[in-house]
C-alpha atoms as a PDB file:
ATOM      1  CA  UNK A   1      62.600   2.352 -22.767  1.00  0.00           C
ATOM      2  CA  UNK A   2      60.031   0.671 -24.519  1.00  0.00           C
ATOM      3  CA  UNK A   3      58.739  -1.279 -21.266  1.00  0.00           C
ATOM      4  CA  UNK A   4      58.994   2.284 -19.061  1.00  0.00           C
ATOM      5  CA  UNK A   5      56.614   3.687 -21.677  1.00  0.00           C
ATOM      6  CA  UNK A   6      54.403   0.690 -21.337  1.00  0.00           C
ATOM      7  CA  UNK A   7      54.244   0.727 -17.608  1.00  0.00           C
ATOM      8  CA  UNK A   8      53.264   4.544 -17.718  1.00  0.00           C
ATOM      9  CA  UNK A   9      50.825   3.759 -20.318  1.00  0.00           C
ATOM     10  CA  UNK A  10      49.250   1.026 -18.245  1.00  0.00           C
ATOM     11  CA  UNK A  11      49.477   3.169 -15.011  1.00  0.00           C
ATOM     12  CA  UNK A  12      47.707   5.940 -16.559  1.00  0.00           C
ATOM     13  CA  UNK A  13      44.675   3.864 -17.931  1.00  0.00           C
ATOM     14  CA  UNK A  14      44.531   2.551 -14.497  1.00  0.00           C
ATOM     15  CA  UNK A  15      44.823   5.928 -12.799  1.00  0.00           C
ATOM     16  CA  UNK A  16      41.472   7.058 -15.553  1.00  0.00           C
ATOM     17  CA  UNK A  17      40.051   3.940 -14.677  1.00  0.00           C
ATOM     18  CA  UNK A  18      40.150   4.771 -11.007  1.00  0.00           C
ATOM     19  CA  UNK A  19      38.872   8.066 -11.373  1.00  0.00           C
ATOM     20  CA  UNK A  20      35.984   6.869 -13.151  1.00  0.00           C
ATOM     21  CA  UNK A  21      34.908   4.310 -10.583  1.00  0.00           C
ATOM     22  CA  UNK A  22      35.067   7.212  -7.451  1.00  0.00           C
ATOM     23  CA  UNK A  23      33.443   9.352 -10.245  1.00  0.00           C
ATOM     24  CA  UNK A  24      30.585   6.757 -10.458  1.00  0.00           C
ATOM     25  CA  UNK A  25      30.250   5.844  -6.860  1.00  0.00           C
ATOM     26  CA  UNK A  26      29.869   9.618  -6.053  1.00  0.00           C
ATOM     27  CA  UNK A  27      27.659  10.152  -8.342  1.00  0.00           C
ATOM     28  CA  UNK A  28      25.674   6.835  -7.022  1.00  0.00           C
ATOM     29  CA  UNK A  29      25.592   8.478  -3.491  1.00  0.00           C
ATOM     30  CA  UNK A  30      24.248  11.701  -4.422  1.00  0.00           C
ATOM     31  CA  UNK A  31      21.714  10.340  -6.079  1.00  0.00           C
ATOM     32  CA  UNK A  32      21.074   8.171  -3.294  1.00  0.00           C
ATOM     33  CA  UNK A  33      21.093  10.603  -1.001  1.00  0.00           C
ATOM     34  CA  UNK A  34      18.640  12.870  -3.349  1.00  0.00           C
ATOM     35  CA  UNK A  35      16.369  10.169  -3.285  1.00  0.00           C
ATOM     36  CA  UNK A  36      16.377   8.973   0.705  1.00  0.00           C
ATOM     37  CA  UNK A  37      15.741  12.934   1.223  1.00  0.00           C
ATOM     38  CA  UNK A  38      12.725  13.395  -1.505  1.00  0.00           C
ATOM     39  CA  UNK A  39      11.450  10.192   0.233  1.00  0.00           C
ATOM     40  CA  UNK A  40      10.888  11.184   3.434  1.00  0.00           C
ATOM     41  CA  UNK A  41       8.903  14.434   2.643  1.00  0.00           C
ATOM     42  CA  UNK A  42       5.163  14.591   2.940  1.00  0.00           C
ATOM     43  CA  UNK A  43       3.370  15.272  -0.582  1.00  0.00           C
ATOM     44  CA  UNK A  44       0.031  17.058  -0.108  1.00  0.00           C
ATOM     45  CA  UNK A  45      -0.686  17.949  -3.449  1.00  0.00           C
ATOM     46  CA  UNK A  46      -3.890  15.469  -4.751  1.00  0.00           C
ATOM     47  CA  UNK A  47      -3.307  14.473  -8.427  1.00  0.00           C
ATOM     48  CA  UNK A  48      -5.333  15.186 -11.247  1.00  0.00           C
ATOM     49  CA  UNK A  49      -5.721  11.833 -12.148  1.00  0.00           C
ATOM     50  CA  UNK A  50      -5.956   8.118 -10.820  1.00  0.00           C
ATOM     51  CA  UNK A  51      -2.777   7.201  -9.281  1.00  0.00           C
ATOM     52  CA  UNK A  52      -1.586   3.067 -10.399  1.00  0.00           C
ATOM     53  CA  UNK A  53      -1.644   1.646  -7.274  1.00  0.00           C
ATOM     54  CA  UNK A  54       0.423  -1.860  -5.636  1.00  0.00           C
ATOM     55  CA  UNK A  55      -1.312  -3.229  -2.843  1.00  0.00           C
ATOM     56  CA  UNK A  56       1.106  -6.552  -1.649  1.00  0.00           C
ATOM     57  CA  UNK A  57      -1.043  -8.504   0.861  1.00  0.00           C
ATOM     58  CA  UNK A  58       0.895 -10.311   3.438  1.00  0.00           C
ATOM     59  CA  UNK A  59      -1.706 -13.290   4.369  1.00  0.00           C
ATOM     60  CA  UNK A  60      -3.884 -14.062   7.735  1.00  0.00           C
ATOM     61  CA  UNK A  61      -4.098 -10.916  10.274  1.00  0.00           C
ATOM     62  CA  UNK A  62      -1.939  -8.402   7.606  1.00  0.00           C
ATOM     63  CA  UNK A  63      -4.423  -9.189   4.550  1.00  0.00           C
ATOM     64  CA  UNK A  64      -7.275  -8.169   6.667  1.00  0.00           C
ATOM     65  CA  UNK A  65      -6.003  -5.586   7.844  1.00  0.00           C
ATOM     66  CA  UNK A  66      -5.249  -4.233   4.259  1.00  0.00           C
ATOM     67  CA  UNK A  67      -8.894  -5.430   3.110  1.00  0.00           C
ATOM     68  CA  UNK A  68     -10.466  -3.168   6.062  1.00  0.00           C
ATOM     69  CA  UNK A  69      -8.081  -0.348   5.684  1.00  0.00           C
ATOM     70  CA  UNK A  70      -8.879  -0.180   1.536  1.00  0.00           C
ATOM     71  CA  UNK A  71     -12.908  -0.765   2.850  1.00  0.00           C
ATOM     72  CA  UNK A  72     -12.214   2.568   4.063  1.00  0.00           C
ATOM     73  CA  UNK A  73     -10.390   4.657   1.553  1.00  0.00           C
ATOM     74  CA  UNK A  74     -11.455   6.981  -1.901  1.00  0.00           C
ATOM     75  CA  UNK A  75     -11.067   3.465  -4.153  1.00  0.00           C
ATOM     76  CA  UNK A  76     -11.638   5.751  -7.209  1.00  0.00           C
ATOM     77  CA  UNK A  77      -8.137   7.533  -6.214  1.00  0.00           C
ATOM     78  CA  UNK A  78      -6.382   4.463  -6.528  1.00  0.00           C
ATOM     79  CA  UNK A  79      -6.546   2.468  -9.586  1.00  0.00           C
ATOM     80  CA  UNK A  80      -5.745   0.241 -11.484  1.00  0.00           C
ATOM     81  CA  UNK A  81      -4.793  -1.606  -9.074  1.00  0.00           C
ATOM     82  CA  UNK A  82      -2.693  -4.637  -8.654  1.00  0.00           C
ATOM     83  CA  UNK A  83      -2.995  -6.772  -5.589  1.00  0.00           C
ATOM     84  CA  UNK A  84       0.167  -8.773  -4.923  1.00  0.00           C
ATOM     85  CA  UNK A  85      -0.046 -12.021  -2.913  1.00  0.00           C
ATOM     86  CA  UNK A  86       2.604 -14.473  -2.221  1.00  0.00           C
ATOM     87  CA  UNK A  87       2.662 -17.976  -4.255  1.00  0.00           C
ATOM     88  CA  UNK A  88       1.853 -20.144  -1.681  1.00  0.00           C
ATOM     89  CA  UNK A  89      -0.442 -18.106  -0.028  1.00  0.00           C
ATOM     90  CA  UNK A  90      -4.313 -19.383  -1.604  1.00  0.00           C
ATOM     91  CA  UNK A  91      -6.393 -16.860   0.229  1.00  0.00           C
ATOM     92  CA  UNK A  92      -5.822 -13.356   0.313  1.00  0.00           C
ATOM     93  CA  UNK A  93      -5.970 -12.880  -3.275  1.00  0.00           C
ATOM     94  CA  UNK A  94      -9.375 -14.750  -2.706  1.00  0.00           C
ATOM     95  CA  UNK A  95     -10.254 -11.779  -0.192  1.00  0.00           C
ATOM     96  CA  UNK A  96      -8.997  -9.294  -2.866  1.00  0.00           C
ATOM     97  CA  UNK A  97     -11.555 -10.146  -5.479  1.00  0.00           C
ATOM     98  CA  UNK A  98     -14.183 -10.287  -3.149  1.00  0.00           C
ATOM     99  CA  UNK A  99     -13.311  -6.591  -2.121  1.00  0.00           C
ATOM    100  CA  UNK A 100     -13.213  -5.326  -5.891  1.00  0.00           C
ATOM    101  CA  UNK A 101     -16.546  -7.383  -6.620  1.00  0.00           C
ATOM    102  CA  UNK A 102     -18.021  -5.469  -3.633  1.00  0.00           C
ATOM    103  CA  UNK A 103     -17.265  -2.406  -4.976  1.00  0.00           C
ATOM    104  CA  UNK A 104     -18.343  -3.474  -8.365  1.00  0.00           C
ATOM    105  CA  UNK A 105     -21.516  -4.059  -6.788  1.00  0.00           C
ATOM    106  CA  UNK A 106     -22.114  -0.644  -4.587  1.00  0.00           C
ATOM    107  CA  UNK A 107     -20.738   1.142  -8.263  1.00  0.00           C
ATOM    108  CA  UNK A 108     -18.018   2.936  -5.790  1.00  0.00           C
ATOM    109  CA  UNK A 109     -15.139   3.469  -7.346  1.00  0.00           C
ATOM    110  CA  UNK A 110     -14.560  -0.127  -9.136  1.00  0.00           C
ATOM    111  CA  UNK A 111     -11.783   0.187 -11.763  1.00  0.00           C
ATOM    112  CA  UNK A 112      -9.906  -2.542 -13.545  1.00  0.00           C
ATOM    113  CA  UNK A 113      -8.240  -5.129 -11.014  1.00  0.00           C
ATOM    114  CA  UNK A 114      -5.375  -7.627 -11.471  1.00  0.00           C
ATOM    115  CA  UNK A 115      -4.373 -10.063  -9.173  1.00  0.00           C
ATOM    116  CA  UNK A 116      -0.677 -11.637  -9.494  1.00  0.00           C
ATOM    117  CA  UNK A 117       1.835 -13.835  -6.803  1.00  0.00           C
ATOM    118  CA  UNK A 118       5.353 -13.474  -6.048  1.00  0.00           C
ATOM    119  CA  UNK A 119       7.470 -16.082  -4.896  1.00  0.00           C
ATOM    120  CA  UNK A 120       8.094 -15.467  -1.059  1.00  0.00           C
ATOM    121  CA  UNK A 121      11.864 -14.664   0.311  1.00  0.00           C
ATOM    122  CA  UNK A 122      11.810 -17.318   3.381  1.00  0.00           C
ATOM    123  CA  UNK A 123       8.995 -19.434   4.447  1.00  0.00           C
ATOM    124  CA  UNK A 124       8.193 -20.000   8.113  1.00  0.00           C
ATOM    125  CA  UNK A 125      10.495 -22.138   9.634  1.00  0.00           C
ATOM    126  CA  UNK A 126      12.758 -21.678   6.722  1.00  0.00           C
ATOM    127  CA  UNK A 127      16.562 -22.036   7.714  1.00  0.00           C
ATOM    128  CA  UNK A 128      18.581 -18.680   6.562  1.00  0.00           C
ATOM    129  CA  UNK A 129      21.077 -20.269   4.369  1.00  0.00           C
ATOM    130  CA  UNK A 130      18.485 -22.017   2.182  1.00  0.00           C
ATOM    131  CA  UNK A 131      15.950 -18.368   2.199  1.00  0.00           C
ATOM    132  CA  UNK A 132      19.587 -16.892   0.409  1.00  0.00           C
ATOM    133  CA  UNK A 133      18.949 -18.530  -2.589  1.00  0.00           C
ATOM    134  CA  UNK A 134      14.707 -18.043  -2.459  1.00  0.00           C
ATOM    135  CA  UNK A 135      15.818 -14.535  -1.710  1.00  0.00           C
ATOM    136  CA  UNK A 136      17.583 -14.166  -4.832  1.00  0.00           C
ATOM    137  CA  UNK A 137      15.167 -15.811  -6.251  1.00  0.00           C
ATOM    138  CA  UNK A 138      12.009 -13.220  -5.271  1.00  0.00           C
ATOM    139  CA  UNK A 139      14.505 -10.228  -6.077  1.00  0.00           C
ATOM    140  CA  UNK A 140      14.479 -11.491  -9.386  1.00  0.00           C
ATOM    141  CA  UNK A 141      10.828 -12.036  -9.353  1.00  0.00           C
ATOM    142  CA  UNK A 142      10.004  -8.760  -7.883  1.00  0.00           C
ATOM    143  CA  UNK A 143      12.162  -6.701 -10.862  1.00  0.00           C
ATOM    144  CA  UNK A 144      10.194  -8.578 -13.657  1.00  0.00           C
ATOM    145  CA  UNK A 145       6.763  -7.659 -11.722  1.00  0.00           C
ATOM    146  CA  UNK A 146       7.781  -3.892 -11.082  1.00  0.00           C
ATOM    147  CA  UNK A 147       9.510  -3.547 -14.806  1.00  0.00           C
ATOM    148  CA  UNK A 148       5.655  -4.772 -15.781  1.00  0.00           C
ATOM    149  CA  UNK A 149       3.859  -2.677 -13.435  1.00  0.00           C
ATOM    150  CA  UNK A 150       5.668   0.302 -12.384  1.00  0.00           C
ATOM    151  CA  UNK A 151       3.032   1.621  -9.638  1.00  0.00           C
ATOM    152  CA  UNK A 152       2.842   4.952  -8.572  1.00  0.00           C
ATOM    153  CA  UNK A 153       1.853   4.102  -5.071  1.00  0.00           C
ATOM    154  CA  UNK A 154       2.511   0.620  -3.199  1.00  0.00           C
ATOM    155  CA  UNK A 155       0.846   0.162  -0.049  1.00  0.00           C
ATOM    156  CA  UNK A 156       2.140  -2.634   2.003  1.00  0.00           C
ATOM    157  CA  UNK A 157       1.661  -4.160   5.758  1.00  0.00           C
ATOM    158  CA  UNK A 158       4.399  -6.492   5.667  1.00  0.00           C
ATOM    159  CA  UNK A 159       5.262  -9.410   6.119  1.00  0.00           C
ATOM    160  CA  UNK A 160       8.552  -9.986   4.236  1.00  0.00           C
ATOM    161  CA  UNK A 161       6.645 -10.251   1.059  1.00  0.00           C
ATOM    162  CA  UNK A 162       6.981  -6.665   0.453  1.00  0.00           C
ATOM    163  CA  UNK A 163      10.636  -6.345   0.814  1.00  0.00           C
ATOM    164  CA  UNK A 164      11.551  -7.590  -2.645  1.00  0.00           C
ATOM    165  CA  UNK A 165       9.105  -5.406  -4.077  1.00  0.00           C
ATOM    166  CA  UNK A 166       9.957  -2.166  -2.228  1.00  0.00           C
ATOM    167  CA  UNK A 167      13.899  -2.857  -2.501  1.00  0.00           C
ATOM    168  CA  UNK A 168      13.166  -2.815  -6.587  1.00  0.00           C
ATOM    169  CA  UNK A 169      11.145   0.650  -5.996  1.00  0.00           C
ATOM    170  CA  UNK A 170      13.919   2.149  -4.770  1.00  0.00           C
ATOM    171  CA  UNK A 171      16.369   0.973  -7.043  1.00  0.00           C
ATOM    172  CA  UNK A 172      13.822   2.421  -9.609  1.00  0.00           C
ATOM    173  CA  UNK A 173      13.822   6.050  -7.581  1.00  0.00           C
ATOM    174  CA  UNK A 174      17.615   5.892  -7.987  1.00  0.00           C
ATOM    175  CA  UNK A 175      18.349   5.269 -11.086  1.00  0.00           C
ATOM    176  CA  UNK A 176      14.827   7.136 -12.564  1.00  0.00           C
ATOM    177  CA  UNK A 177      12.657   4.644 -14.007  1.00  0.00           C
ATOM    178  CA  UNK A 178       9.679   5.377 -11.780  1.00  0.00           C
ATOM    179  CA  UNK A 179       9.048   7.199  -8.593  1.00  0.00           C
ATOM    180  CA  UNK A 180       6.821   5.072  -6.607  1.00  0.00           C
ATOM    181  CA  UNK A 181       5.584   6.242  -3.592  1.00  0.00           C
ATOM    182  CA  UNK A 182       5.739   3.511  -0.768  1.00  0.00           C
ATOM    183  CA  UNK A 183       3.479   3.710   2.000  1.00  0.00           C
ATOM    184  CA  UNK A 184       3.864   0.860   5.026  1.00  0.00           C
ATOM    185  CA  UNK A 185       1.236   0.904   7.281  1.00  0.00           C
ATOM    186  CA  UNK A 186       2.127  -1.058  10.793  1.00  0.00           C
ATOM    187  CA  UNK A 187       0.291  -3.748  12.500  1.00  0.00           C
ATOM    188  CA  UNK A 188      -1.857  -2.923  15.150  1.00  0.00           C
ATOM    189  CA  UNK A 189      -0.412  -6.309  16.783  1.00  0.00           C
ATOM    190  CA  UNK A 190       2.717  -4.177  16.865  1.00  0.00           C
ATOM    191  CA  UNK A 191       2.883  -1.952  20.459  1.00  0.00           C
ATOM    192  CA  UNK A 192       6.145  -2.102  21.653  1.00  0.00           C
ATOM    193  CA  UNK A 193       8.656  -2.661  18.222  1.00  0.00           C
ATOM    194  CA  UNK A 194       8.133  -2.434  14.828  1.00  0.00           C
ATOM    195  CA  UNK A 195       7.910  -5.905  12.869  1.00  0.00           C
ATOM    196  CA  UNK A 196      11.469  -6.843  11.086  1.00  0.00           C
ATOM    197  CA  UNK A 197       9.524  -5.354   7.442  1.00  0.00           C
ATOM    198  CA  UNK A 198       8.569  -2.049   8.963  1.00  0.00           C
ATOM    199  CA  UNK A 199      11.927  -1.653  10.445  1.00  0.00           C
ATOM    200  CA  UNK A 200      14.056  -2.742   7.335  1.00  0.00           C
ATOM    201  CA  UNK A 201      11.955   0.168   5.289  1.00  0.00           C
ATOM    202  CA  UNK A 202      12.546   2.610   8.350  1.00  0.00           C
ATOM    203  CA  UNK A 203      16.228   2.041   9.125  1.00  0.00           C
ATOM    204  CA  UNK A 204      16.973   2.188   4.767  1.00  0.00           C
ATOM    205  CA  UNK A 205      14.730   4.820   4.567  1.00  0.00           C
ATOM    206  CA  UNK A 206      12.623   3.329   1.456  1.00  0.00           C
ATOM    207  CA  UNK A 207       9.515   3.922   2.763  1.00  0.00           C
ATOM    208  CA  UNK A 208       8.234   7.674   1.689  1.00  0.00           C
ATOM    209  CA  UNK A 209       5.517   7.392   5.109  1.00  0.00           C
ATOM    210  CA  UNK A 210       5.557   4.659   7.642  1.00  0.00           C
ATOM    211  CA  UNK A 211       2.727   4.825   9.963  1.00  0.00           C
ATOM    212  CA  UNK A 212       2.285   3.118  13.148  1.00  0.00           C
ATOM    213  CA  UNK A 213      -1.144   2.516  15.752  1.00  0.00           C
ATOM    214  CA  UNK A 214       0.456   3.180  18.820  1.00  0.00           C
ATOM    215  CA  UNK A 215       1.729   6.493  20.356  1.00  0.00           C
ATOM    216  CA  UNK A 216       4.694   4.627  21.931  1.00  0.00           C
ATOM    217  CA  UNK A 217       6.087   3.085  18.723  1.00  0.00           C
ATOM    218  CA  UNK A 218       6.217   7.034  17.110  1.00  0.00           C
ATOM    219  CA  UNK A 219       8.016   8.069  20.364  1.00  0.00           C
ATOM    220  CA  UNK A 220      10.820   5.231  19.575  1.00  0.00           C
ATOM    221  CA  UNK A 221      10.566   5.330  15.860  1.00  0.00           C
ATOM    222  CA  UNK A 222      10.148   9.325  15.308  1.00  0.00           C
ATOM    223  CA  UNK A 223      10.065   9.105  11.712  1.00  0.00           C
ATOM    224  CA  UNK A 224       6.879   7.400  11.835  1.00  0.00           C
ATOM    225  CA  UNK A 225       3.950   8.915  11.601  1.00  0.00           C
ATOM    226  CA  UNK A 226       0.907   8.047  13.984  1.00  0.00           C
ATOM    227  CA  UNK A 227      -2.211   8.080  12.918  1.00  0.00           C
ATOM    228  CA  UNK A 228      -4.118   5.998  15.977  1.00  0.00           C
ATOM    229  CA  UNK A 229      -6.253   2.696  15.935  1.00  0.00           C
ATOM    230  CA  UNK A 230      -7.257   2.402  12.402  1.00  0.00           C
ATOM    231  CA  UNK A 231      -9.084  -1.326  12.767  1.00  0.00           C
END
């Protein structure tokens, strides 16, 4: 009798134990889906107050693109902010400083800078077993730099540099440490498919707007938003 009452014991921890997992996991979901829905919608409303901004530069054409498109925008909107370059890439954080030191000159705007680097996921030419490990490696990277930062906004134009760093943001949405609004701006050297970056955020909806130059990528991406040549 003794070993009946044990197994029913035992089965009925299990049974709790069971219930608490599909508890958690539905609980995970809604939240989840809460979050990929709050994402997607438009906010109009302009804060009160400067919003912390992540701007991850993704080297040669991308980082010039970012540079023109932040030559552009209300700089006094956005700040601090932290530029985020990979580790082996030398020169866009060079390109960075020279923007903010611009802007320090015209007295637009200029408000306290940082400049960091994050390891990158997979180099070019990289093999995909080896980039597991460097992946793993960035994710890691990424949580320590978004635990220290926690942006409000993060503007990004790929490459995969940004992944790391937007997978973390949405973790953070999830689970409520910070809502930070991700904003992915496509190439203009994209006119027929988005690059692998912009279609990772679209297809896991963790971008909150993805906008593209080219009417025919928002006809085959119609989340996207389309906003013409901006370059």
């Amino acid at each position: 009798m003794d070993g009946v009452s044990s197994l029913f014991v035992d089965l009925g921890f299990l049974n709790v134990a069971i219930l608490l997992v599909i508890g958690l996991a539905t609980l995970i979901m809604i939240r989840v889906s809460f979050v990929i829905n709050w994402t997607s919608k438009p906010r109009s409303i302009r804060p009160p107050k400067p919003l912390s901004t992540m701007i991850i530069l993704g080297s040669g054409g991308h980082t010039a693109e970012m540079i023109n498109l932040l030559a552009v925008l209300q700089m006094d909107r956005f700040k601090p902010r932290y530029y985020i370059a990979a580790a082996t890439d030398n020169m866009s954080l060079q390109k960075a400083s020279m923007l903010e030191n611009s802007l320090l000159d015209k007295d637009e705007g200029f408000g306290t800078s940082h400049f960091m680097q994050i390891y990158r996921s997979r180099e070019v030419g990289q093999s995909y077993i080896t980039s597991i490990g460097t992946t793993l490696i960035a994710l890691t990277h990424a949580l320590w730099i978004m635990f220290r930062i926690r942006p409000q906004v993060i503007l990004c134009n790929g490459p995969g540099t940004c992944i790391p760093l937007c997978i973390i943001a949405f973790l953070f949405k999830v689970v409520g440490i910070r809502w930070s609004s991700i904003f992915y701006i496509e190439s203009i050297a994209r006119v027929r498919r988005l690059s692998l970056s912009g279609l990772l955020l679209y297809k896991l909806r963790m971008a909150d707007q993805l906008f593209v130059q080219w009417p025919q990528l928002k006809k085959k991406y119609p989340r996207s938003n389309y906003v013409g040549r901006l370059m």
